[in-house]
C-alpha atoms as a PDB file:
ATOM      1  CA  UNK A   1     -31.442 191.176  75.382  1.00  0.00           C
ATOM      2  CA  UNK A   2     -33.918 189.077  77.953  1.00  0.00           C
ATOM      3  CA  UNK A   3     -36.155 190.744  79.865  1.00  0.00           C
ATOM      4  CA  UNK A   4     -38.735 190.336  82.547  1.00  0.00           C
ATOM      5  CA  UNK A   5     -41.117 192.959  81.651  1.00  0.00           C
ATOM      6  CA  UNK A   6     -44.283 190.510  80.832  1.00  0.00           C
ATOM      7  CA  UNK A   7     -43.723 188.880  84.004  1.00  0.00           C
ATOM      8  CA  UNK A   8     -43.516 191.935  85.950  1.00  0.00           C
ATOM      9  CA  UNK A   9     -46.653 193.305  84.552  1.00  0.00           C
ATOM     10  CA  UNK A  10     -48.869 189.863  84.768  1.00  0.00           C
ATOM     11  CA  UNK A  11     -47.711 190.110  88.438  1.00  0.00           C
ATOM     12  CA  UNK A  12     -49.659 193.370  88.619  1.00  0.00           C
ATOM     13  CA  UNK A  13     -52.291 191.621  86.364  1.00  0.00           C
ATOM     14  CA  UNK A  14     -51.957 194.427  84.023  1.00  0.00           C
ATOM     15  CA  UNK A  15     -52.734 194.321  80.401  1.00  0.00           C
ATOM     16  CA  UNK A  16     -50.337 195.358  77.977  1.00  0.00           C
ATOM     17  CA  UNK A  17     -51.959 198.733  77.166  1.00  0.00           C
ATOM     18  CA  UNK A  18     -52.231 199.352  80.891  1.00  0.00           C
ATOM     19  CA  UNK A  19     -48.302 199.402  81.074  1.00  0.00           C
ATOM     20  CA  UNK A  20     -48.319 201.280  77.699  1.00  0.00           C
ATOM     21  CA  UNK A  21     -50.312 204.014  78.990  1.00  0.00           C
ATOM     22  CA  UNK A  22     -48.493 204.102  82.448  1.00  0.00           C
ATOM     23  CA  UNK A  23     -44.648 204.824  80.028  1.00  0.00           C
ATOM     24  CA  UNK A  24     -46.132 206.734  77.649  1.00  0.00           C
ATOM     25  CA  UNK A  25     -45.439 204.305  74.912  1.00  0.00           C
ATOM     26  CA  UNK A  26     -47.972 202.349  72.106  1.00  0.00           C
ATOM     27  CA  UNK A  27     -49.037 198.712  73.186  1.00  0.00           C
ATOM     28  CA  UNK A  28     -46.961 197.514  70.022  1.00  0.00           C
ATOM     29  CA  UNK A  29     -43.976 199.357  71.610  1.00  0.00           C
ATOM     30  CA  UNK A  30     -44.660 197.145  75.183  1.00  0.00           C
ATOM     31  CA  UNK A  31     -45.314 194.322  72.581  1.00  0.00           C
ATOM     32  CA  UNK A  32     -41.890 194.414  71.541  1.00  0.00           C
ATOM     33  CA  UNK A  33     -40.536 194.846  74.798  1.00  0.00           C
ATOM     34  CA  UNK A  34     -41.506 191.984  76.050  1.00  0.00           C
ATOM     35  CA  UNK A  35     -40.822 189.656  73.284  1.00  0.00           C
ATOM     36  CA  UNK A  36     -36.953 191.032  72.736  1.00  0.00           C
ATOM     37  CA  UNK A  37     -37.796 192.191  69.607  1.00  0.00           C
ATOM     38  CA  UNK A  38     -37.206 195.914  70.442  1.00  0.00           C
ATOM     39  CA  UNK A  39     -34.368 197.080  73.253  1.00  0.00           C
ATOM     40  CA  UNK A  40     -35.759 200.440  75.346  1.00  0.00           C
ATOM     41  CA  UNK A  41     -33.783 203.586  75.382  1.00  0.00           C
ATOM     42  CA  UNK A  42     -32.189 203.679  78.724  1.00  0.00           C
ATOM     43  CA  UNK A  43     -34.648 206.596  79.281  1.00  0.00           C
ATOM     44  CA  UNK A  44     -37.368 204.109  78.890  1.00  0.00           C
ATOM     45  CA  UNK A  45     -35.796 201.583  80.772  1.00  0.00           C
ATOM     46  CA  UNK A  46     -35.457 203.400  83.512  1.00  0.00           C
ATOM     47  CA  UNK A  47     -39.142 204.415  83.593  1.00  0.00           C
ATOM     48  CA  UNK A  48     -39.866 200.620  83.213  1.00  0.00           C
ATOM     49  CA  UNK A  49     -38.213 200.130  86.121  1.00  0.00           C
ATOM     50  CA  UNK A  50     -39.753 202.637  88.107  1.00  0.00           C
ATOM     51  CA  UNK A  51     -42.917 201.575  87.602  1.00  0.00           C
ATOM     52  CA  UNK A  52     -42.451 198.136  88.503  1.00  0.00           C
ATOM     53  CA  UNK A  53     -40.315 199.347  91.850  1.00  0.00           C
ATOM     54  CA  UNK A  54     -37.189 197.368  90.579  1.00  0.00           C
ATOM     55  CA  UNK A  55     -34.103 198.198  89.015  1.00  0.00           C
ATOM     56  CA  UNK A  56     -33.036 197.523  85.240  1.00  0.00           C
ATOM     57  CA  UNK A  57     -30.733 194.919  86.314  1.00  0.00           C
ATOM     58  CA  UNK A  58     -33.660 192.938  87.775  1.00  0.00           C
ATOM     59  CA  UNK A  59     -35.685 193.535  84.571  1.00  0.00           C
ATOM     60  CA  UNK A  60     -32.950 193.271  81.852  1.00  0.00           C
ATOM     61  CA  UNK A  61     -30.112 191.219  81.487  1.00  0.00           C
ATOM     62  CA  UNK A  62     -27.605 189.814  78.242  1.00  0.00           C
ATOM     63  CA  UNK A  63     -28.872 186.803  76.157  1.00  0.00           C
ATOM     64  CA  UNK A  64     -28.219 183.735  77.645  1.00  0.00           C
ATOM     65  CA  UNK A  65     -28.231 184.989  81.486  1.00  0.00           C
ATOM     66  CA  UNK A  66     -31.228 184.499  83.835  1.00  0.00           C
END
């Protein structure tokens, strides 16, 4: 899955750990996140979401749509 998370978060010119802190999460889990290595629980997705005031469909979407 491709995501938008890094972008989102440079936007806010947060670092990684900020975001980490912010979900609760390690830095290696945001890490991860970002570079589609690891795909959030919806629980987490949802919180990702909320903190960037979007929706998951505007963060996440299937391999090979952008």
């Amino acid at each position: 899955m491709k995501n938008r998370v890094s972008d989102s978060r440079q936007h806010l010119a947060w670092s990684q750990q900020r975001l980490a802190d912010e979900l609760g999460v390690s830095r290696q889990t945001v890490i991860s996140i970002e570079r589609g290595r690891f795909d959030p629980s919806l629980p987490l997705a949802f919180r990702i979401a909320a903190v960037f005031n979007s929706t998951i469909e505007e963060l996440f979407f299937p391999d090979g749509q952008e």
